[in-house]
PDB file of N, CA and C in Angstrom:
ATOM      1  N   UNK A   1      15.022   3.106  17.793  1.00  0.00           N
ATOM      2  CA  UNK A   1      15.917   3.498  16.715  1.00  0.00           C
ATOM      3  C   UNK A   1      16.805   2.325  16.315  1.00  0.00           C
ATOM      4  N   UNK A   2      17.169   1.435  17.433  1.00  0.00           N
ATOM      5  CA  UNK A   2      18.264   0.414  17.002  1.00  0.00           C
ATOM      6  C   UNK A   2      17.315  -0.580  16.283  1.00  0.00           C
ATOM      7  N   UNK A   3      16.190  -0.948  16.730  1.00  0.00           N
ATOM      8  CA  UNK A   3      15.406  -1.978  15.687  1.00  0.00           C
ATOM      9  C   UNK A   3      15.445  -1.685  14.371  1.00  0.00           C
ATOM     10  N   UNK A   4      14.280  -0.364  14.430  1.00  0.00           N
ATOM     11  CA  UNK A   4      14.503  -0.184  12.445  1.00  0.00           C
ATOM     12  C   UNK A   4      16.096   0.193  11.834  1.00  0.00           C
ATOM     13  N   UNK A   5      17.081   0.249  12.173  1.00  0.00           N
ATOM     14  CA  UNK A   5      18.675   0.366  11.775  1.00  0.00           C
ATOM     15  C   UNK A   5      18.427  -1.239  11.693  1.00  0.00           C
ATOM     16  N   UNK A   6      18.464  -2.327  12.534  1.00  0.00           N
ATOM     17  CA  UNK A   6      19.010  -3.556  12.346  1.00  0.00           C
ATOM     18  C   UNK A   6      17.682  -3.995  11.450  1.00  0.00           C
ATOM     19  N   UNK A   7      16.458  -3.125  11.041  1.00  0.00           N
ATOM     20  CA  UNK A   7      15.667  -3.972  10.126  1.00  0.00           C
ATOM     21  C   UNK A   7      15.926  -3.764   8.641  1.00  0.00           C
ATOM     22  N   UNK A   8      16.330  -2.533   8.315  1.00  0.00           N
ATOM     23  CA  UNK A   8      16.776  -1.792   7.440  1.00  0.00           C
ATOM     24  C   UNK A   8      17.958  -2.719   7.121  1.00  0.00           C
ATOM     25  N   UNK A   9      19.035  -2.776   7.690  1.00  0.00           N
ATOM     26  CA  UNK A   9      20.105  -3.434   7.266  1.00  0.00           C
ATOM     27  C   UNK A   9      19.732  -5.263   6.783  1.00  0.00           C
ATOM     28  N   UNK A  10      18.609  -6.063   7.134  1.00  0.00           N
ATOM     29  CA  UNK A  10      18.327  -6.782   7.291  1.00  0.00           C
ATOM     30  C   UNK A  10      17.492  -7.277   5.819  1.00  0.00           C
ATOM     31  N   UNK A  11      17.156  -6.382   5.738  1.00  0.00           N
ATOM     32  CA  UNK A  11      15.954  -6.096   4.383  1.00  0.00           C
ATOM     33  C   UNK A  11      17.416  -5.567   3.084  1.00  0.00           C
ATOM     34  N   UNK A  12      18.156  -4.569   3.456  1.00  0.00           N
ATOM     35  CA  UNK A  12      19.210  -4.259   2.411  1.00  0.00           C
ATOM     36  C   UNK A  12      20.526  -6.108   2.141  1.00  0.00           C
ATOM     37  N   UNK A  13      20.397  -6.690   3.009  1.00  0.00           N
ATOM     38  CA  UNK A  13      20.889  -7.948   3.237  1.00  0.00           C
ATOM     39  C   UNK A  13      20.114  -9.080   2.170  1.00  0.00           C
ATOM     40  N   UNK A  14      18.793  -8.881   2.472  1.00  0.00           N
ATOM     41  CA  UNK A  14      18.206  -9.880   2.061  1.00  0.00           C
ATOM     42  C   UNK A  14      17.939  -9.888   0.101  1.00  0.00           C
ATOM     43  N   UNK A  15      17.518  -8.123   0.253  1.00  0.00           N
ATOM     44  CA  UNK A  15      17.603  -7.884  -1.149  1.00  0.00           C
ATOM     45  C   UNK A  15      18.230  -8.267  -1.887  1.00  0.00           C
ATOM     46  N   UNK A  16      19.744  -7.672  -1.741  1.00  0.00           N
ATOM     47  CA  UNK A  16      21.169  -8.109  -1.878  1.00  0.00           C
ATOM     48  C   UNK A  16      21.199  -9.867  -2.563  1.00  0.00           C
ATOM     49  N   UNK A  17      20.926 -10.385  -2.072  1.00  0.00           N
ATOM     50  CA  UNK A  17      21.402 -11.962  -2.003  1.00  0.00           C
ATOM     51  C   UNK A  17      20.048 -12.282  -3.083  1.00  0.00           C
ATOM     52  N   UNK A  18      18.663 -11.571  -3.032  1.00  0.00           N
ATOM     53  CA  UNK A  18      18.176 -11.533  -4.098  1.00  0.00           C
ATOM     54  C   UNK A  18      17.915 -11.027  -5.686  1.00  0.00           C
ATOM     55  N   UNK A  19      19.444 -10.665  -5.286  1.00  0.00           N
ATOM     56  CA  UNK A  19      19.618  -9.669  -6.517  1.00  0.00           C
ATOM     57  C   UNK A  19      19.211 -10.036  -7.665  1.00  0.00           C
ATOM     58  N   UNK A  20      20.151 -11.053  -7.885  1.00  0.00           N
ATOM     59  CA  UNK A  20      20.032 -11.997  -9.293  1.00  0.00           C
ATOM     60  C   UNK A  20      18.924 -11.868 -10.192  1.00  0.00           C
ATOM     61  N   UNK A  21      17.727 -12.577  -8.937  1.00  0.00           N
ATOM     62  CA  UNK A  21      16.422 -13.122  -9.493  1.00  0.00           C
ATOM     63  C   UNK A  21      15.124 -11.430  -9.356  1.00  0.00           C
ATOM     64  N   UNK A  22      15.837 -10.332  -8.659  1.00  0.00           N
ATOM     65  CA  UNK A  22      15.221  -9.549  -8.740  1.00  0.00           C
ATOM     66  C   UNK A  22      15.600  -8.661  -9.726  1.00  0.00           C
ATOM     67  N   UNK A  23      16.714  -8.380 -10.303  1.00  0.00           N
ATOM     68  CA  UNK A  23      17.038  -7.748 -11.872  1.00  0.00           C
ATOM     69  C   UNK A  23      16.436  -8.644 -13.198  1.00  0.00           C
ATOM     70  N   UNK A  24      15.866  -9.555 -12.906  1.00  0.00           N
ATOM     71  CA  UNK A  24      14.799 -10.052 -14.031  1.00  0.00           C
ATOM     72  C   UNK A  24      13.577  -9.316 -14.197  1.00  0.00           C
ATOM     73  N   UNK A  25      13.399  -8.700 -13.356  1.00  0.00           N
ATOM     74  CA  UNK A  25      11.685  -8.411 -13.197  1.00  0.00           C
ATOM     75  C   UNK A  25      11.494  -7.047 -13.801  1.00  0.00           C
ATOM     76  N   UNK A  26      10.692  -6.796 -14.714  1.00  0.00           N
ATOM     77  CA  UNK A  26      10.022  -5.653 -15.513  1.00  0.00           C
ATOM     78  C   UNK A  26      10.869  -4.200 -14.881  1.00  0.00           C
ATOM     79  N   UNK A  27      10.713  -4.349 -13.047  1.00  0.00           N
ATOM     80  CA  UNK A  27      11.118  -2.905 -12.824  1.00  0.00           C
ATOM     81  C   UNK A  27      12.110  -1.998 -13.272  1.00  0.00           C
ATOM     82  N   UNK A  28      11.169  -0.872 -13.732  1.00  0.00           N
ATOM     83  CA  UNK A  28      12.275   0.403 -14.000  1.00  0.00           C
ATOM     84  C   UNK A  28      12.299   0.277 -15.373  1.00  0.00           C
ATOM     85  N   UNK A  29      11.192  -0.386 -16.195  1.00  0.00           N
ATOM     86  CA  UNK A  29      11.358  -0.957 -17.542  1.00  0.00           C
ATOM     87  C   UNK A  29       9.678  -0.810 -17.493  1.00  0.00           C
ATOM     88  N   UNK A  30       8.705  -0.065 -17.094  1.00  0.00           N
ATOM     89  CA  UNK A  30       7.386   0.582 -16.810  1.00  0.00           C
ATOM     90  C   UNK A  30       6.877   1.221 -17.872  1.00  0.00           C
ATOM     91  N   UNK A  31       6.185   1.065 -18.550  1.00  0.00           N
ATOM     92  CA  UNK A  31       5.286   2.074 -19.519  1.00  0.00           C
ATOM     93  C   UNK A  31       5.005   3.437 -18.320  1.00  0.00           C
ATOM     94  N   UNK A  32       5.195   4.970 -18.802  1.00  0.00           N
ATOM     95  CA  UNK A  32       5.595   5.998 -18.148  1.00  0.00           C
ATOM     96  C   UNK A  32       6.719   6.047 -17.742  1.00  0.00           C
ATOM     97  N   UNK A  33       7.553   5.666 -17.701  1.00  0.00           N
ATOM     98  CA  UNK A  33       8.922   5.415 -17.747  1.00  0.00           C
ATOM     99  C   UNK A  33       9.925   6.222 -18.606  1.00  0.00           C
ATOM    100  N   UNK A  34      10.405   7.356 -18.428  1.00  0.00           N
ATOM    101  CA  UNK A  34      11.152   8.225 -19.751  1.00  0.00           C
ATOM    102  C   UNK A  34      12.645   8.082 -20.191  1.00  0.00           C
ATOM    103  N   UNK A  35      12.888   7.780 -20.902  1.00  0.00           N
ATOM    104  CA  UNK A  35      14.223   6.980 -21.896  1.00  0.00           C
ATOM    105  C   UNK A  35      14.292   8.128 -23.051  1.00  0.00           C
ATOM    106  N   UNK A  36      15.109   8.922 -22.908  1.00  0.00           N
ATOM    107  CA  UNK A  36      15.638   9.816 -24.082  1.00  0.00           C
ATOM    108  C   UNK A  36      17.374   9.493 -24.789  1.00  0.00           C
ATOM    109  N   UNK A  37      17.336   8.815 -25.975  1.00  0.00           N
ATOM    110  CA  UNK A  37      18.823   8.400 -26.536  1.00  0.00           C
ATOM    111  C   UNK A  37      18.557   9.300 -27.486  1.00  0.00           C
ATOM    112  N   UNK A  38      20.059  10.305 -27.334  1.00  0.00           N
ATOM    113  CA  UNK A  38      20.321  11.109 -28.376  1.00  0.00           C
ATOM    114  C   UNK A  38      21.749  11.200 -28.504  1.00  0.00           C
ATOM    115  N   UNK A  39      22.026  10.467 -29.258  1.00  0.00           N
ATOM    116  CA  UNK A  39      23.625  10.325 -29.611  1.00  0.00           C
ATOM    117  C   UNK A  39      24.477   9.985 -28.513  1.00  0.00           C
ATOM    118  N   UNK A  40      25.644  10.641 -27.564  1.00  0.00           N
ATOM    119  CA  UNK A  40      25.771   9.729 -26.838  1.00  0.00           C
ATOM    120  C   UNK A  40      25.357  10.042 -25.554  1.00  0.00           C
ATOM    121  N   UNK A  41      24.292  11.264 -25.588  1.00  0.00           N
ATOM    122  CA  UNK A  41      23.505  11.373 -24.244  1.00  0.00           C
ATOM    123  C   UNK A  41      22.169  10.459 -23.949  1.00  0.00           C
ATOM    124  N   UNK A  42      22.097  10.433 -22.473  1.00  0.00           N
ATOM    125  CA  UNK A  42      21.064   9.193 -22.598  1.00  0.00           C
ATOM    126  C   UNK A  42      20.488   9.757 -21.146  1.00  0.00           C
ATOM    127  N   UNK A  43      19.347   9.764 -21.141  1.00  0.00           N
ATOM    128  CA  UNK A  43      18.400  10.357 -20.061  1.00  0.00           C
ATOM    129  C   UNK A  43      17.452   9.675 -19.882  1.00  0.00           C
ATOM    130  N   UNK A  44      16.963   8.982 -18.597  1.00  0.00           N
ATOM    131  CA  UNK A  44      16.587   8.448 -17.709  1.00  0.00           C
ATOM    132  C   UNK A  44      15.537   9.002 -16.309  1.00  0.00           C
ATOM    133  N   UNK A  45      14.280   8.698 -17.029  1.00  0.00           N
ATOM    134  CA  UNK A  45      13.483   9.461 -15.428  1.00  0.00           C
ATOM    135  C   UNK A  45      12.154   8.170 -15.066  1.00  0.00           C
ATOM    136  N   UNK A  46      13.124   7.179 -14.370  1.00  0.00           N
ATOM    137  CA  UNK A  46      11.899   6.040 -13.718  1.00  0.00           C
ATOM    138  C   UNK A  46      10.630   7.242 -12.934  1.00  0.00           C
ATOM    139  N   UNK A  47       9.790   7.619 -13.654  1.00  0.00           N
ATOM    140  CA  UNK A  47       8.332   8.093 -13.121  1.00  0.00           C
ATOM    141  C   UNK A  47       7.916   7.444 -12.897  1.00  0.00           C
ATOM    142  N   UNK A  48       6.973   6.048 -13.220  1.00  0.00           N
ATOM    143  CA  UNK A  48       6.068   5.399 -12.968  1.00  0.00           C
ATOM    144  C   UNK A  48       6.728   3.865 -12.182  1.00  0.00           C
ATOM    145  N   UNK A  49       7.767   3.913 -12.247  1.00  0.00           N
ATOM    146  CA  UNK A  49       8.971   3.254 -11.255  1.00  0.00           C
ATOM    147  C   UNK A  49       9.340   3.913  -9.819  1.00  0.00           C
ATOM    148  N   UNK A  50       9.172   4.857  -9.541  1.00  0.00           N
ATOM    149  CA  UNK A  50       9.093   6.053  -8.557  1.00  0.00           C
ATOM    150  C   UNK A  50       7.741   5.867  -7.846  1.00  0.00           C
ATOM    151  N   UNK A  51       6.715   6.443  -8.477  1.00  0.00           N
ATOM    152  CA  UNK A  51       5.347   6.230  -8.603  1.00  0.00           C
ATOM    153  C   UNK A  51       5.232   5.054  -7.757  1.00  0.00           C
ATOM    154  N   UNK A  52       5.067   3.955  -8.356  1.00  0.00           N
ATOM    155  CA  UNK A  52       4.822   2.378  -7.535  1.00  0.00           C
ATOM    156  C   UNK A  52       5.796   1.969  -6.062  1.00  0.00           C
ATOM    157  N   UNK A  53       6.825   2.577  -6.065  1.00  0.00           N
ATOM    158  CA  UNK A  53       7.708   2.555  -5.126  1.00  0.00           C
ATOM    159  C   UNK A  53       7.124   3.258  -4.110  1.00  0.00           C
ATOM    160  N   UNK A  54       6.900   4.216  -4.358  1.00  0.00           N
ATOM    161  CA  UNK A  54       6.759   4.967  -3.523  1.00  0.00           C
ATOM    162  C   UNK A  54       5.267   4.648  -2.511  1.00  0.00           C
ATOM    163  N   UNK A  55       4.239   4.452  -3.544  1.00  0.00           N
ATOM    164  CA  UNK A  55       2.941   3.395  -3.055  1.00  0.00           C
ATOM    165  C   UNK A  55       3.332   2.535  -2.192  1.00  0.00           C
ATOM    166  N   UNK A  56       4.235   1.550  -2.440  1.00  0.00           N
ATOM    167  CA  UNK A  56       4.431   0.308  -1.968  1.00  0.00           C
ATOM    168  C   UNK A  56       4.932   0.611  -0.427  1.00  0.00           C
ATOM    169  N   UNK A  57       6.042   1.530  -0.713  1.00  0.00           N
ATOM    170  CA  UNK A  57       6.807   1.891   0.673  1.00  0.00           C
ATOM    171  C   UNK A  57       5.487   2.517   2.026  1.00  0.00           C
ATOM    172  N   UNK A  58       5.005   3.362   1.228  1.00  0.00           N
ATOM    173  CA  UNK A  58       4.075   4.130   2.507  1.00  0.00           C
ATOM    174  C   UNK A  58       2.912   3.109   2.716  1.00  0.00           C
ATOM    175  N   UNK A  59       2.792   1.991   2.070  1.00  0.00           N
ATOM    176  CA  UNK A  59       1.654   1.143   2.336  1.00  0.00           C
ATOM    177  C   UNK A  59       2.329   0.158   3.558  1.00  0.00           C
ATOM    178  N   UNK A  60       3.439  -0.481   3.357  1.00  0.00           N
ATOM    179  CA  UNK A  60       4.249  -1.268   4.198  1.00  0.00           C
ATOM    180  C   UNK A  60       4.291  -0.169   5.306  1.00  0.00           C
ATOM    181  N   UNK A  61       4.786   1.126   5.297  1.00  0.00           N
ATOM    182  CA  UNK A  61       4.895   1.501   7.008  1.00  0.00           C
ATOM    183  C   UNK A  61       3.553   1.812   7.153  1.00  0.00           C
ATOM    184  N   UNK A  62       2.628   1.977   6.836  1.00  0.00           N
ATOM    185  CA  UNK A  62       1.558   2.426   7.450  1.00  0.00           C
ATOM    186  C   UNK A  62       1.005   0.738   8.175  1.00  0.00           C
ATOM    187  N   UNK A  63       1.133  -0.080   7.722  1.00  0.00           N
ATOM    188  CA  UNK A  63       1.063  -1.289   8.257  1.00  0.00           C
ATOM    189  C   UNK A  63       1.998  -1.843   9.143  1.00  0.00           C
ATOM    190  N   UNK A  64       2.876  -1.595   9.086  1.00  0.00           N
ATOM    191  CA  UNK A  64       3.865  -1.427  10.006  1.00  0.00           C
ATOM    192  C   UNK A  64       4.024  -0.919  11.621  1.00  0.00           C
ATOM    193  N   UNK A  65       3.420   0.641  10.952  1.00  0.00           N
ATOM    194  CA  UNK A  65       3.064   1.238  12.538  1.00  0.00           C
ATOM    195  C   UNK A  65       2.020   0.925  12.999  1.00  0.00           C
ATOM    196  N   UNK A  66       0.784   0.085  12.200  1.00  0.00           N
ATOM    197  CA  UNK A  66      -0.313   0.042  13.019  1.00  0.00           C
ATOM    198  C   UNK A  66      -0.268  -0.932  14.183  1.00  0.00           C
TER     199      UNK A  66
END
């Protein structure tokens, strides 16, 4: 339990400091991606931002635990 806490924090660390150069990148800005502007409501549903995340994550632990 104390490893993945200090890997987790380690990875939220590293992100962090990559912020900059990682708010350039397409994500969350996805074709399937739903953006509703209607006056001054504004609605937001990353699907296909979700979608890939979510791929990515269960691919890393499944490699992970093996």
């Amino acid at each position: 339990m104390t490893r993945t806490l200090v890997t987790i924090g380690l990875a939220l660390v590293i992100v962090g400091l990559l912020w900059p150069w990682l708010s350039r990148l397409p994500i969350g800005r996805l074709p399937g991606d739903i953006l509703i502007r209607r006056g001054d409501v504004t609605f937001y549903a990353p699907l296909m931002t979700g979608l890939i995340a979510s791929v990515l994550l269960s691919v890393i632990l499944w490699a992970v635990r093996r």
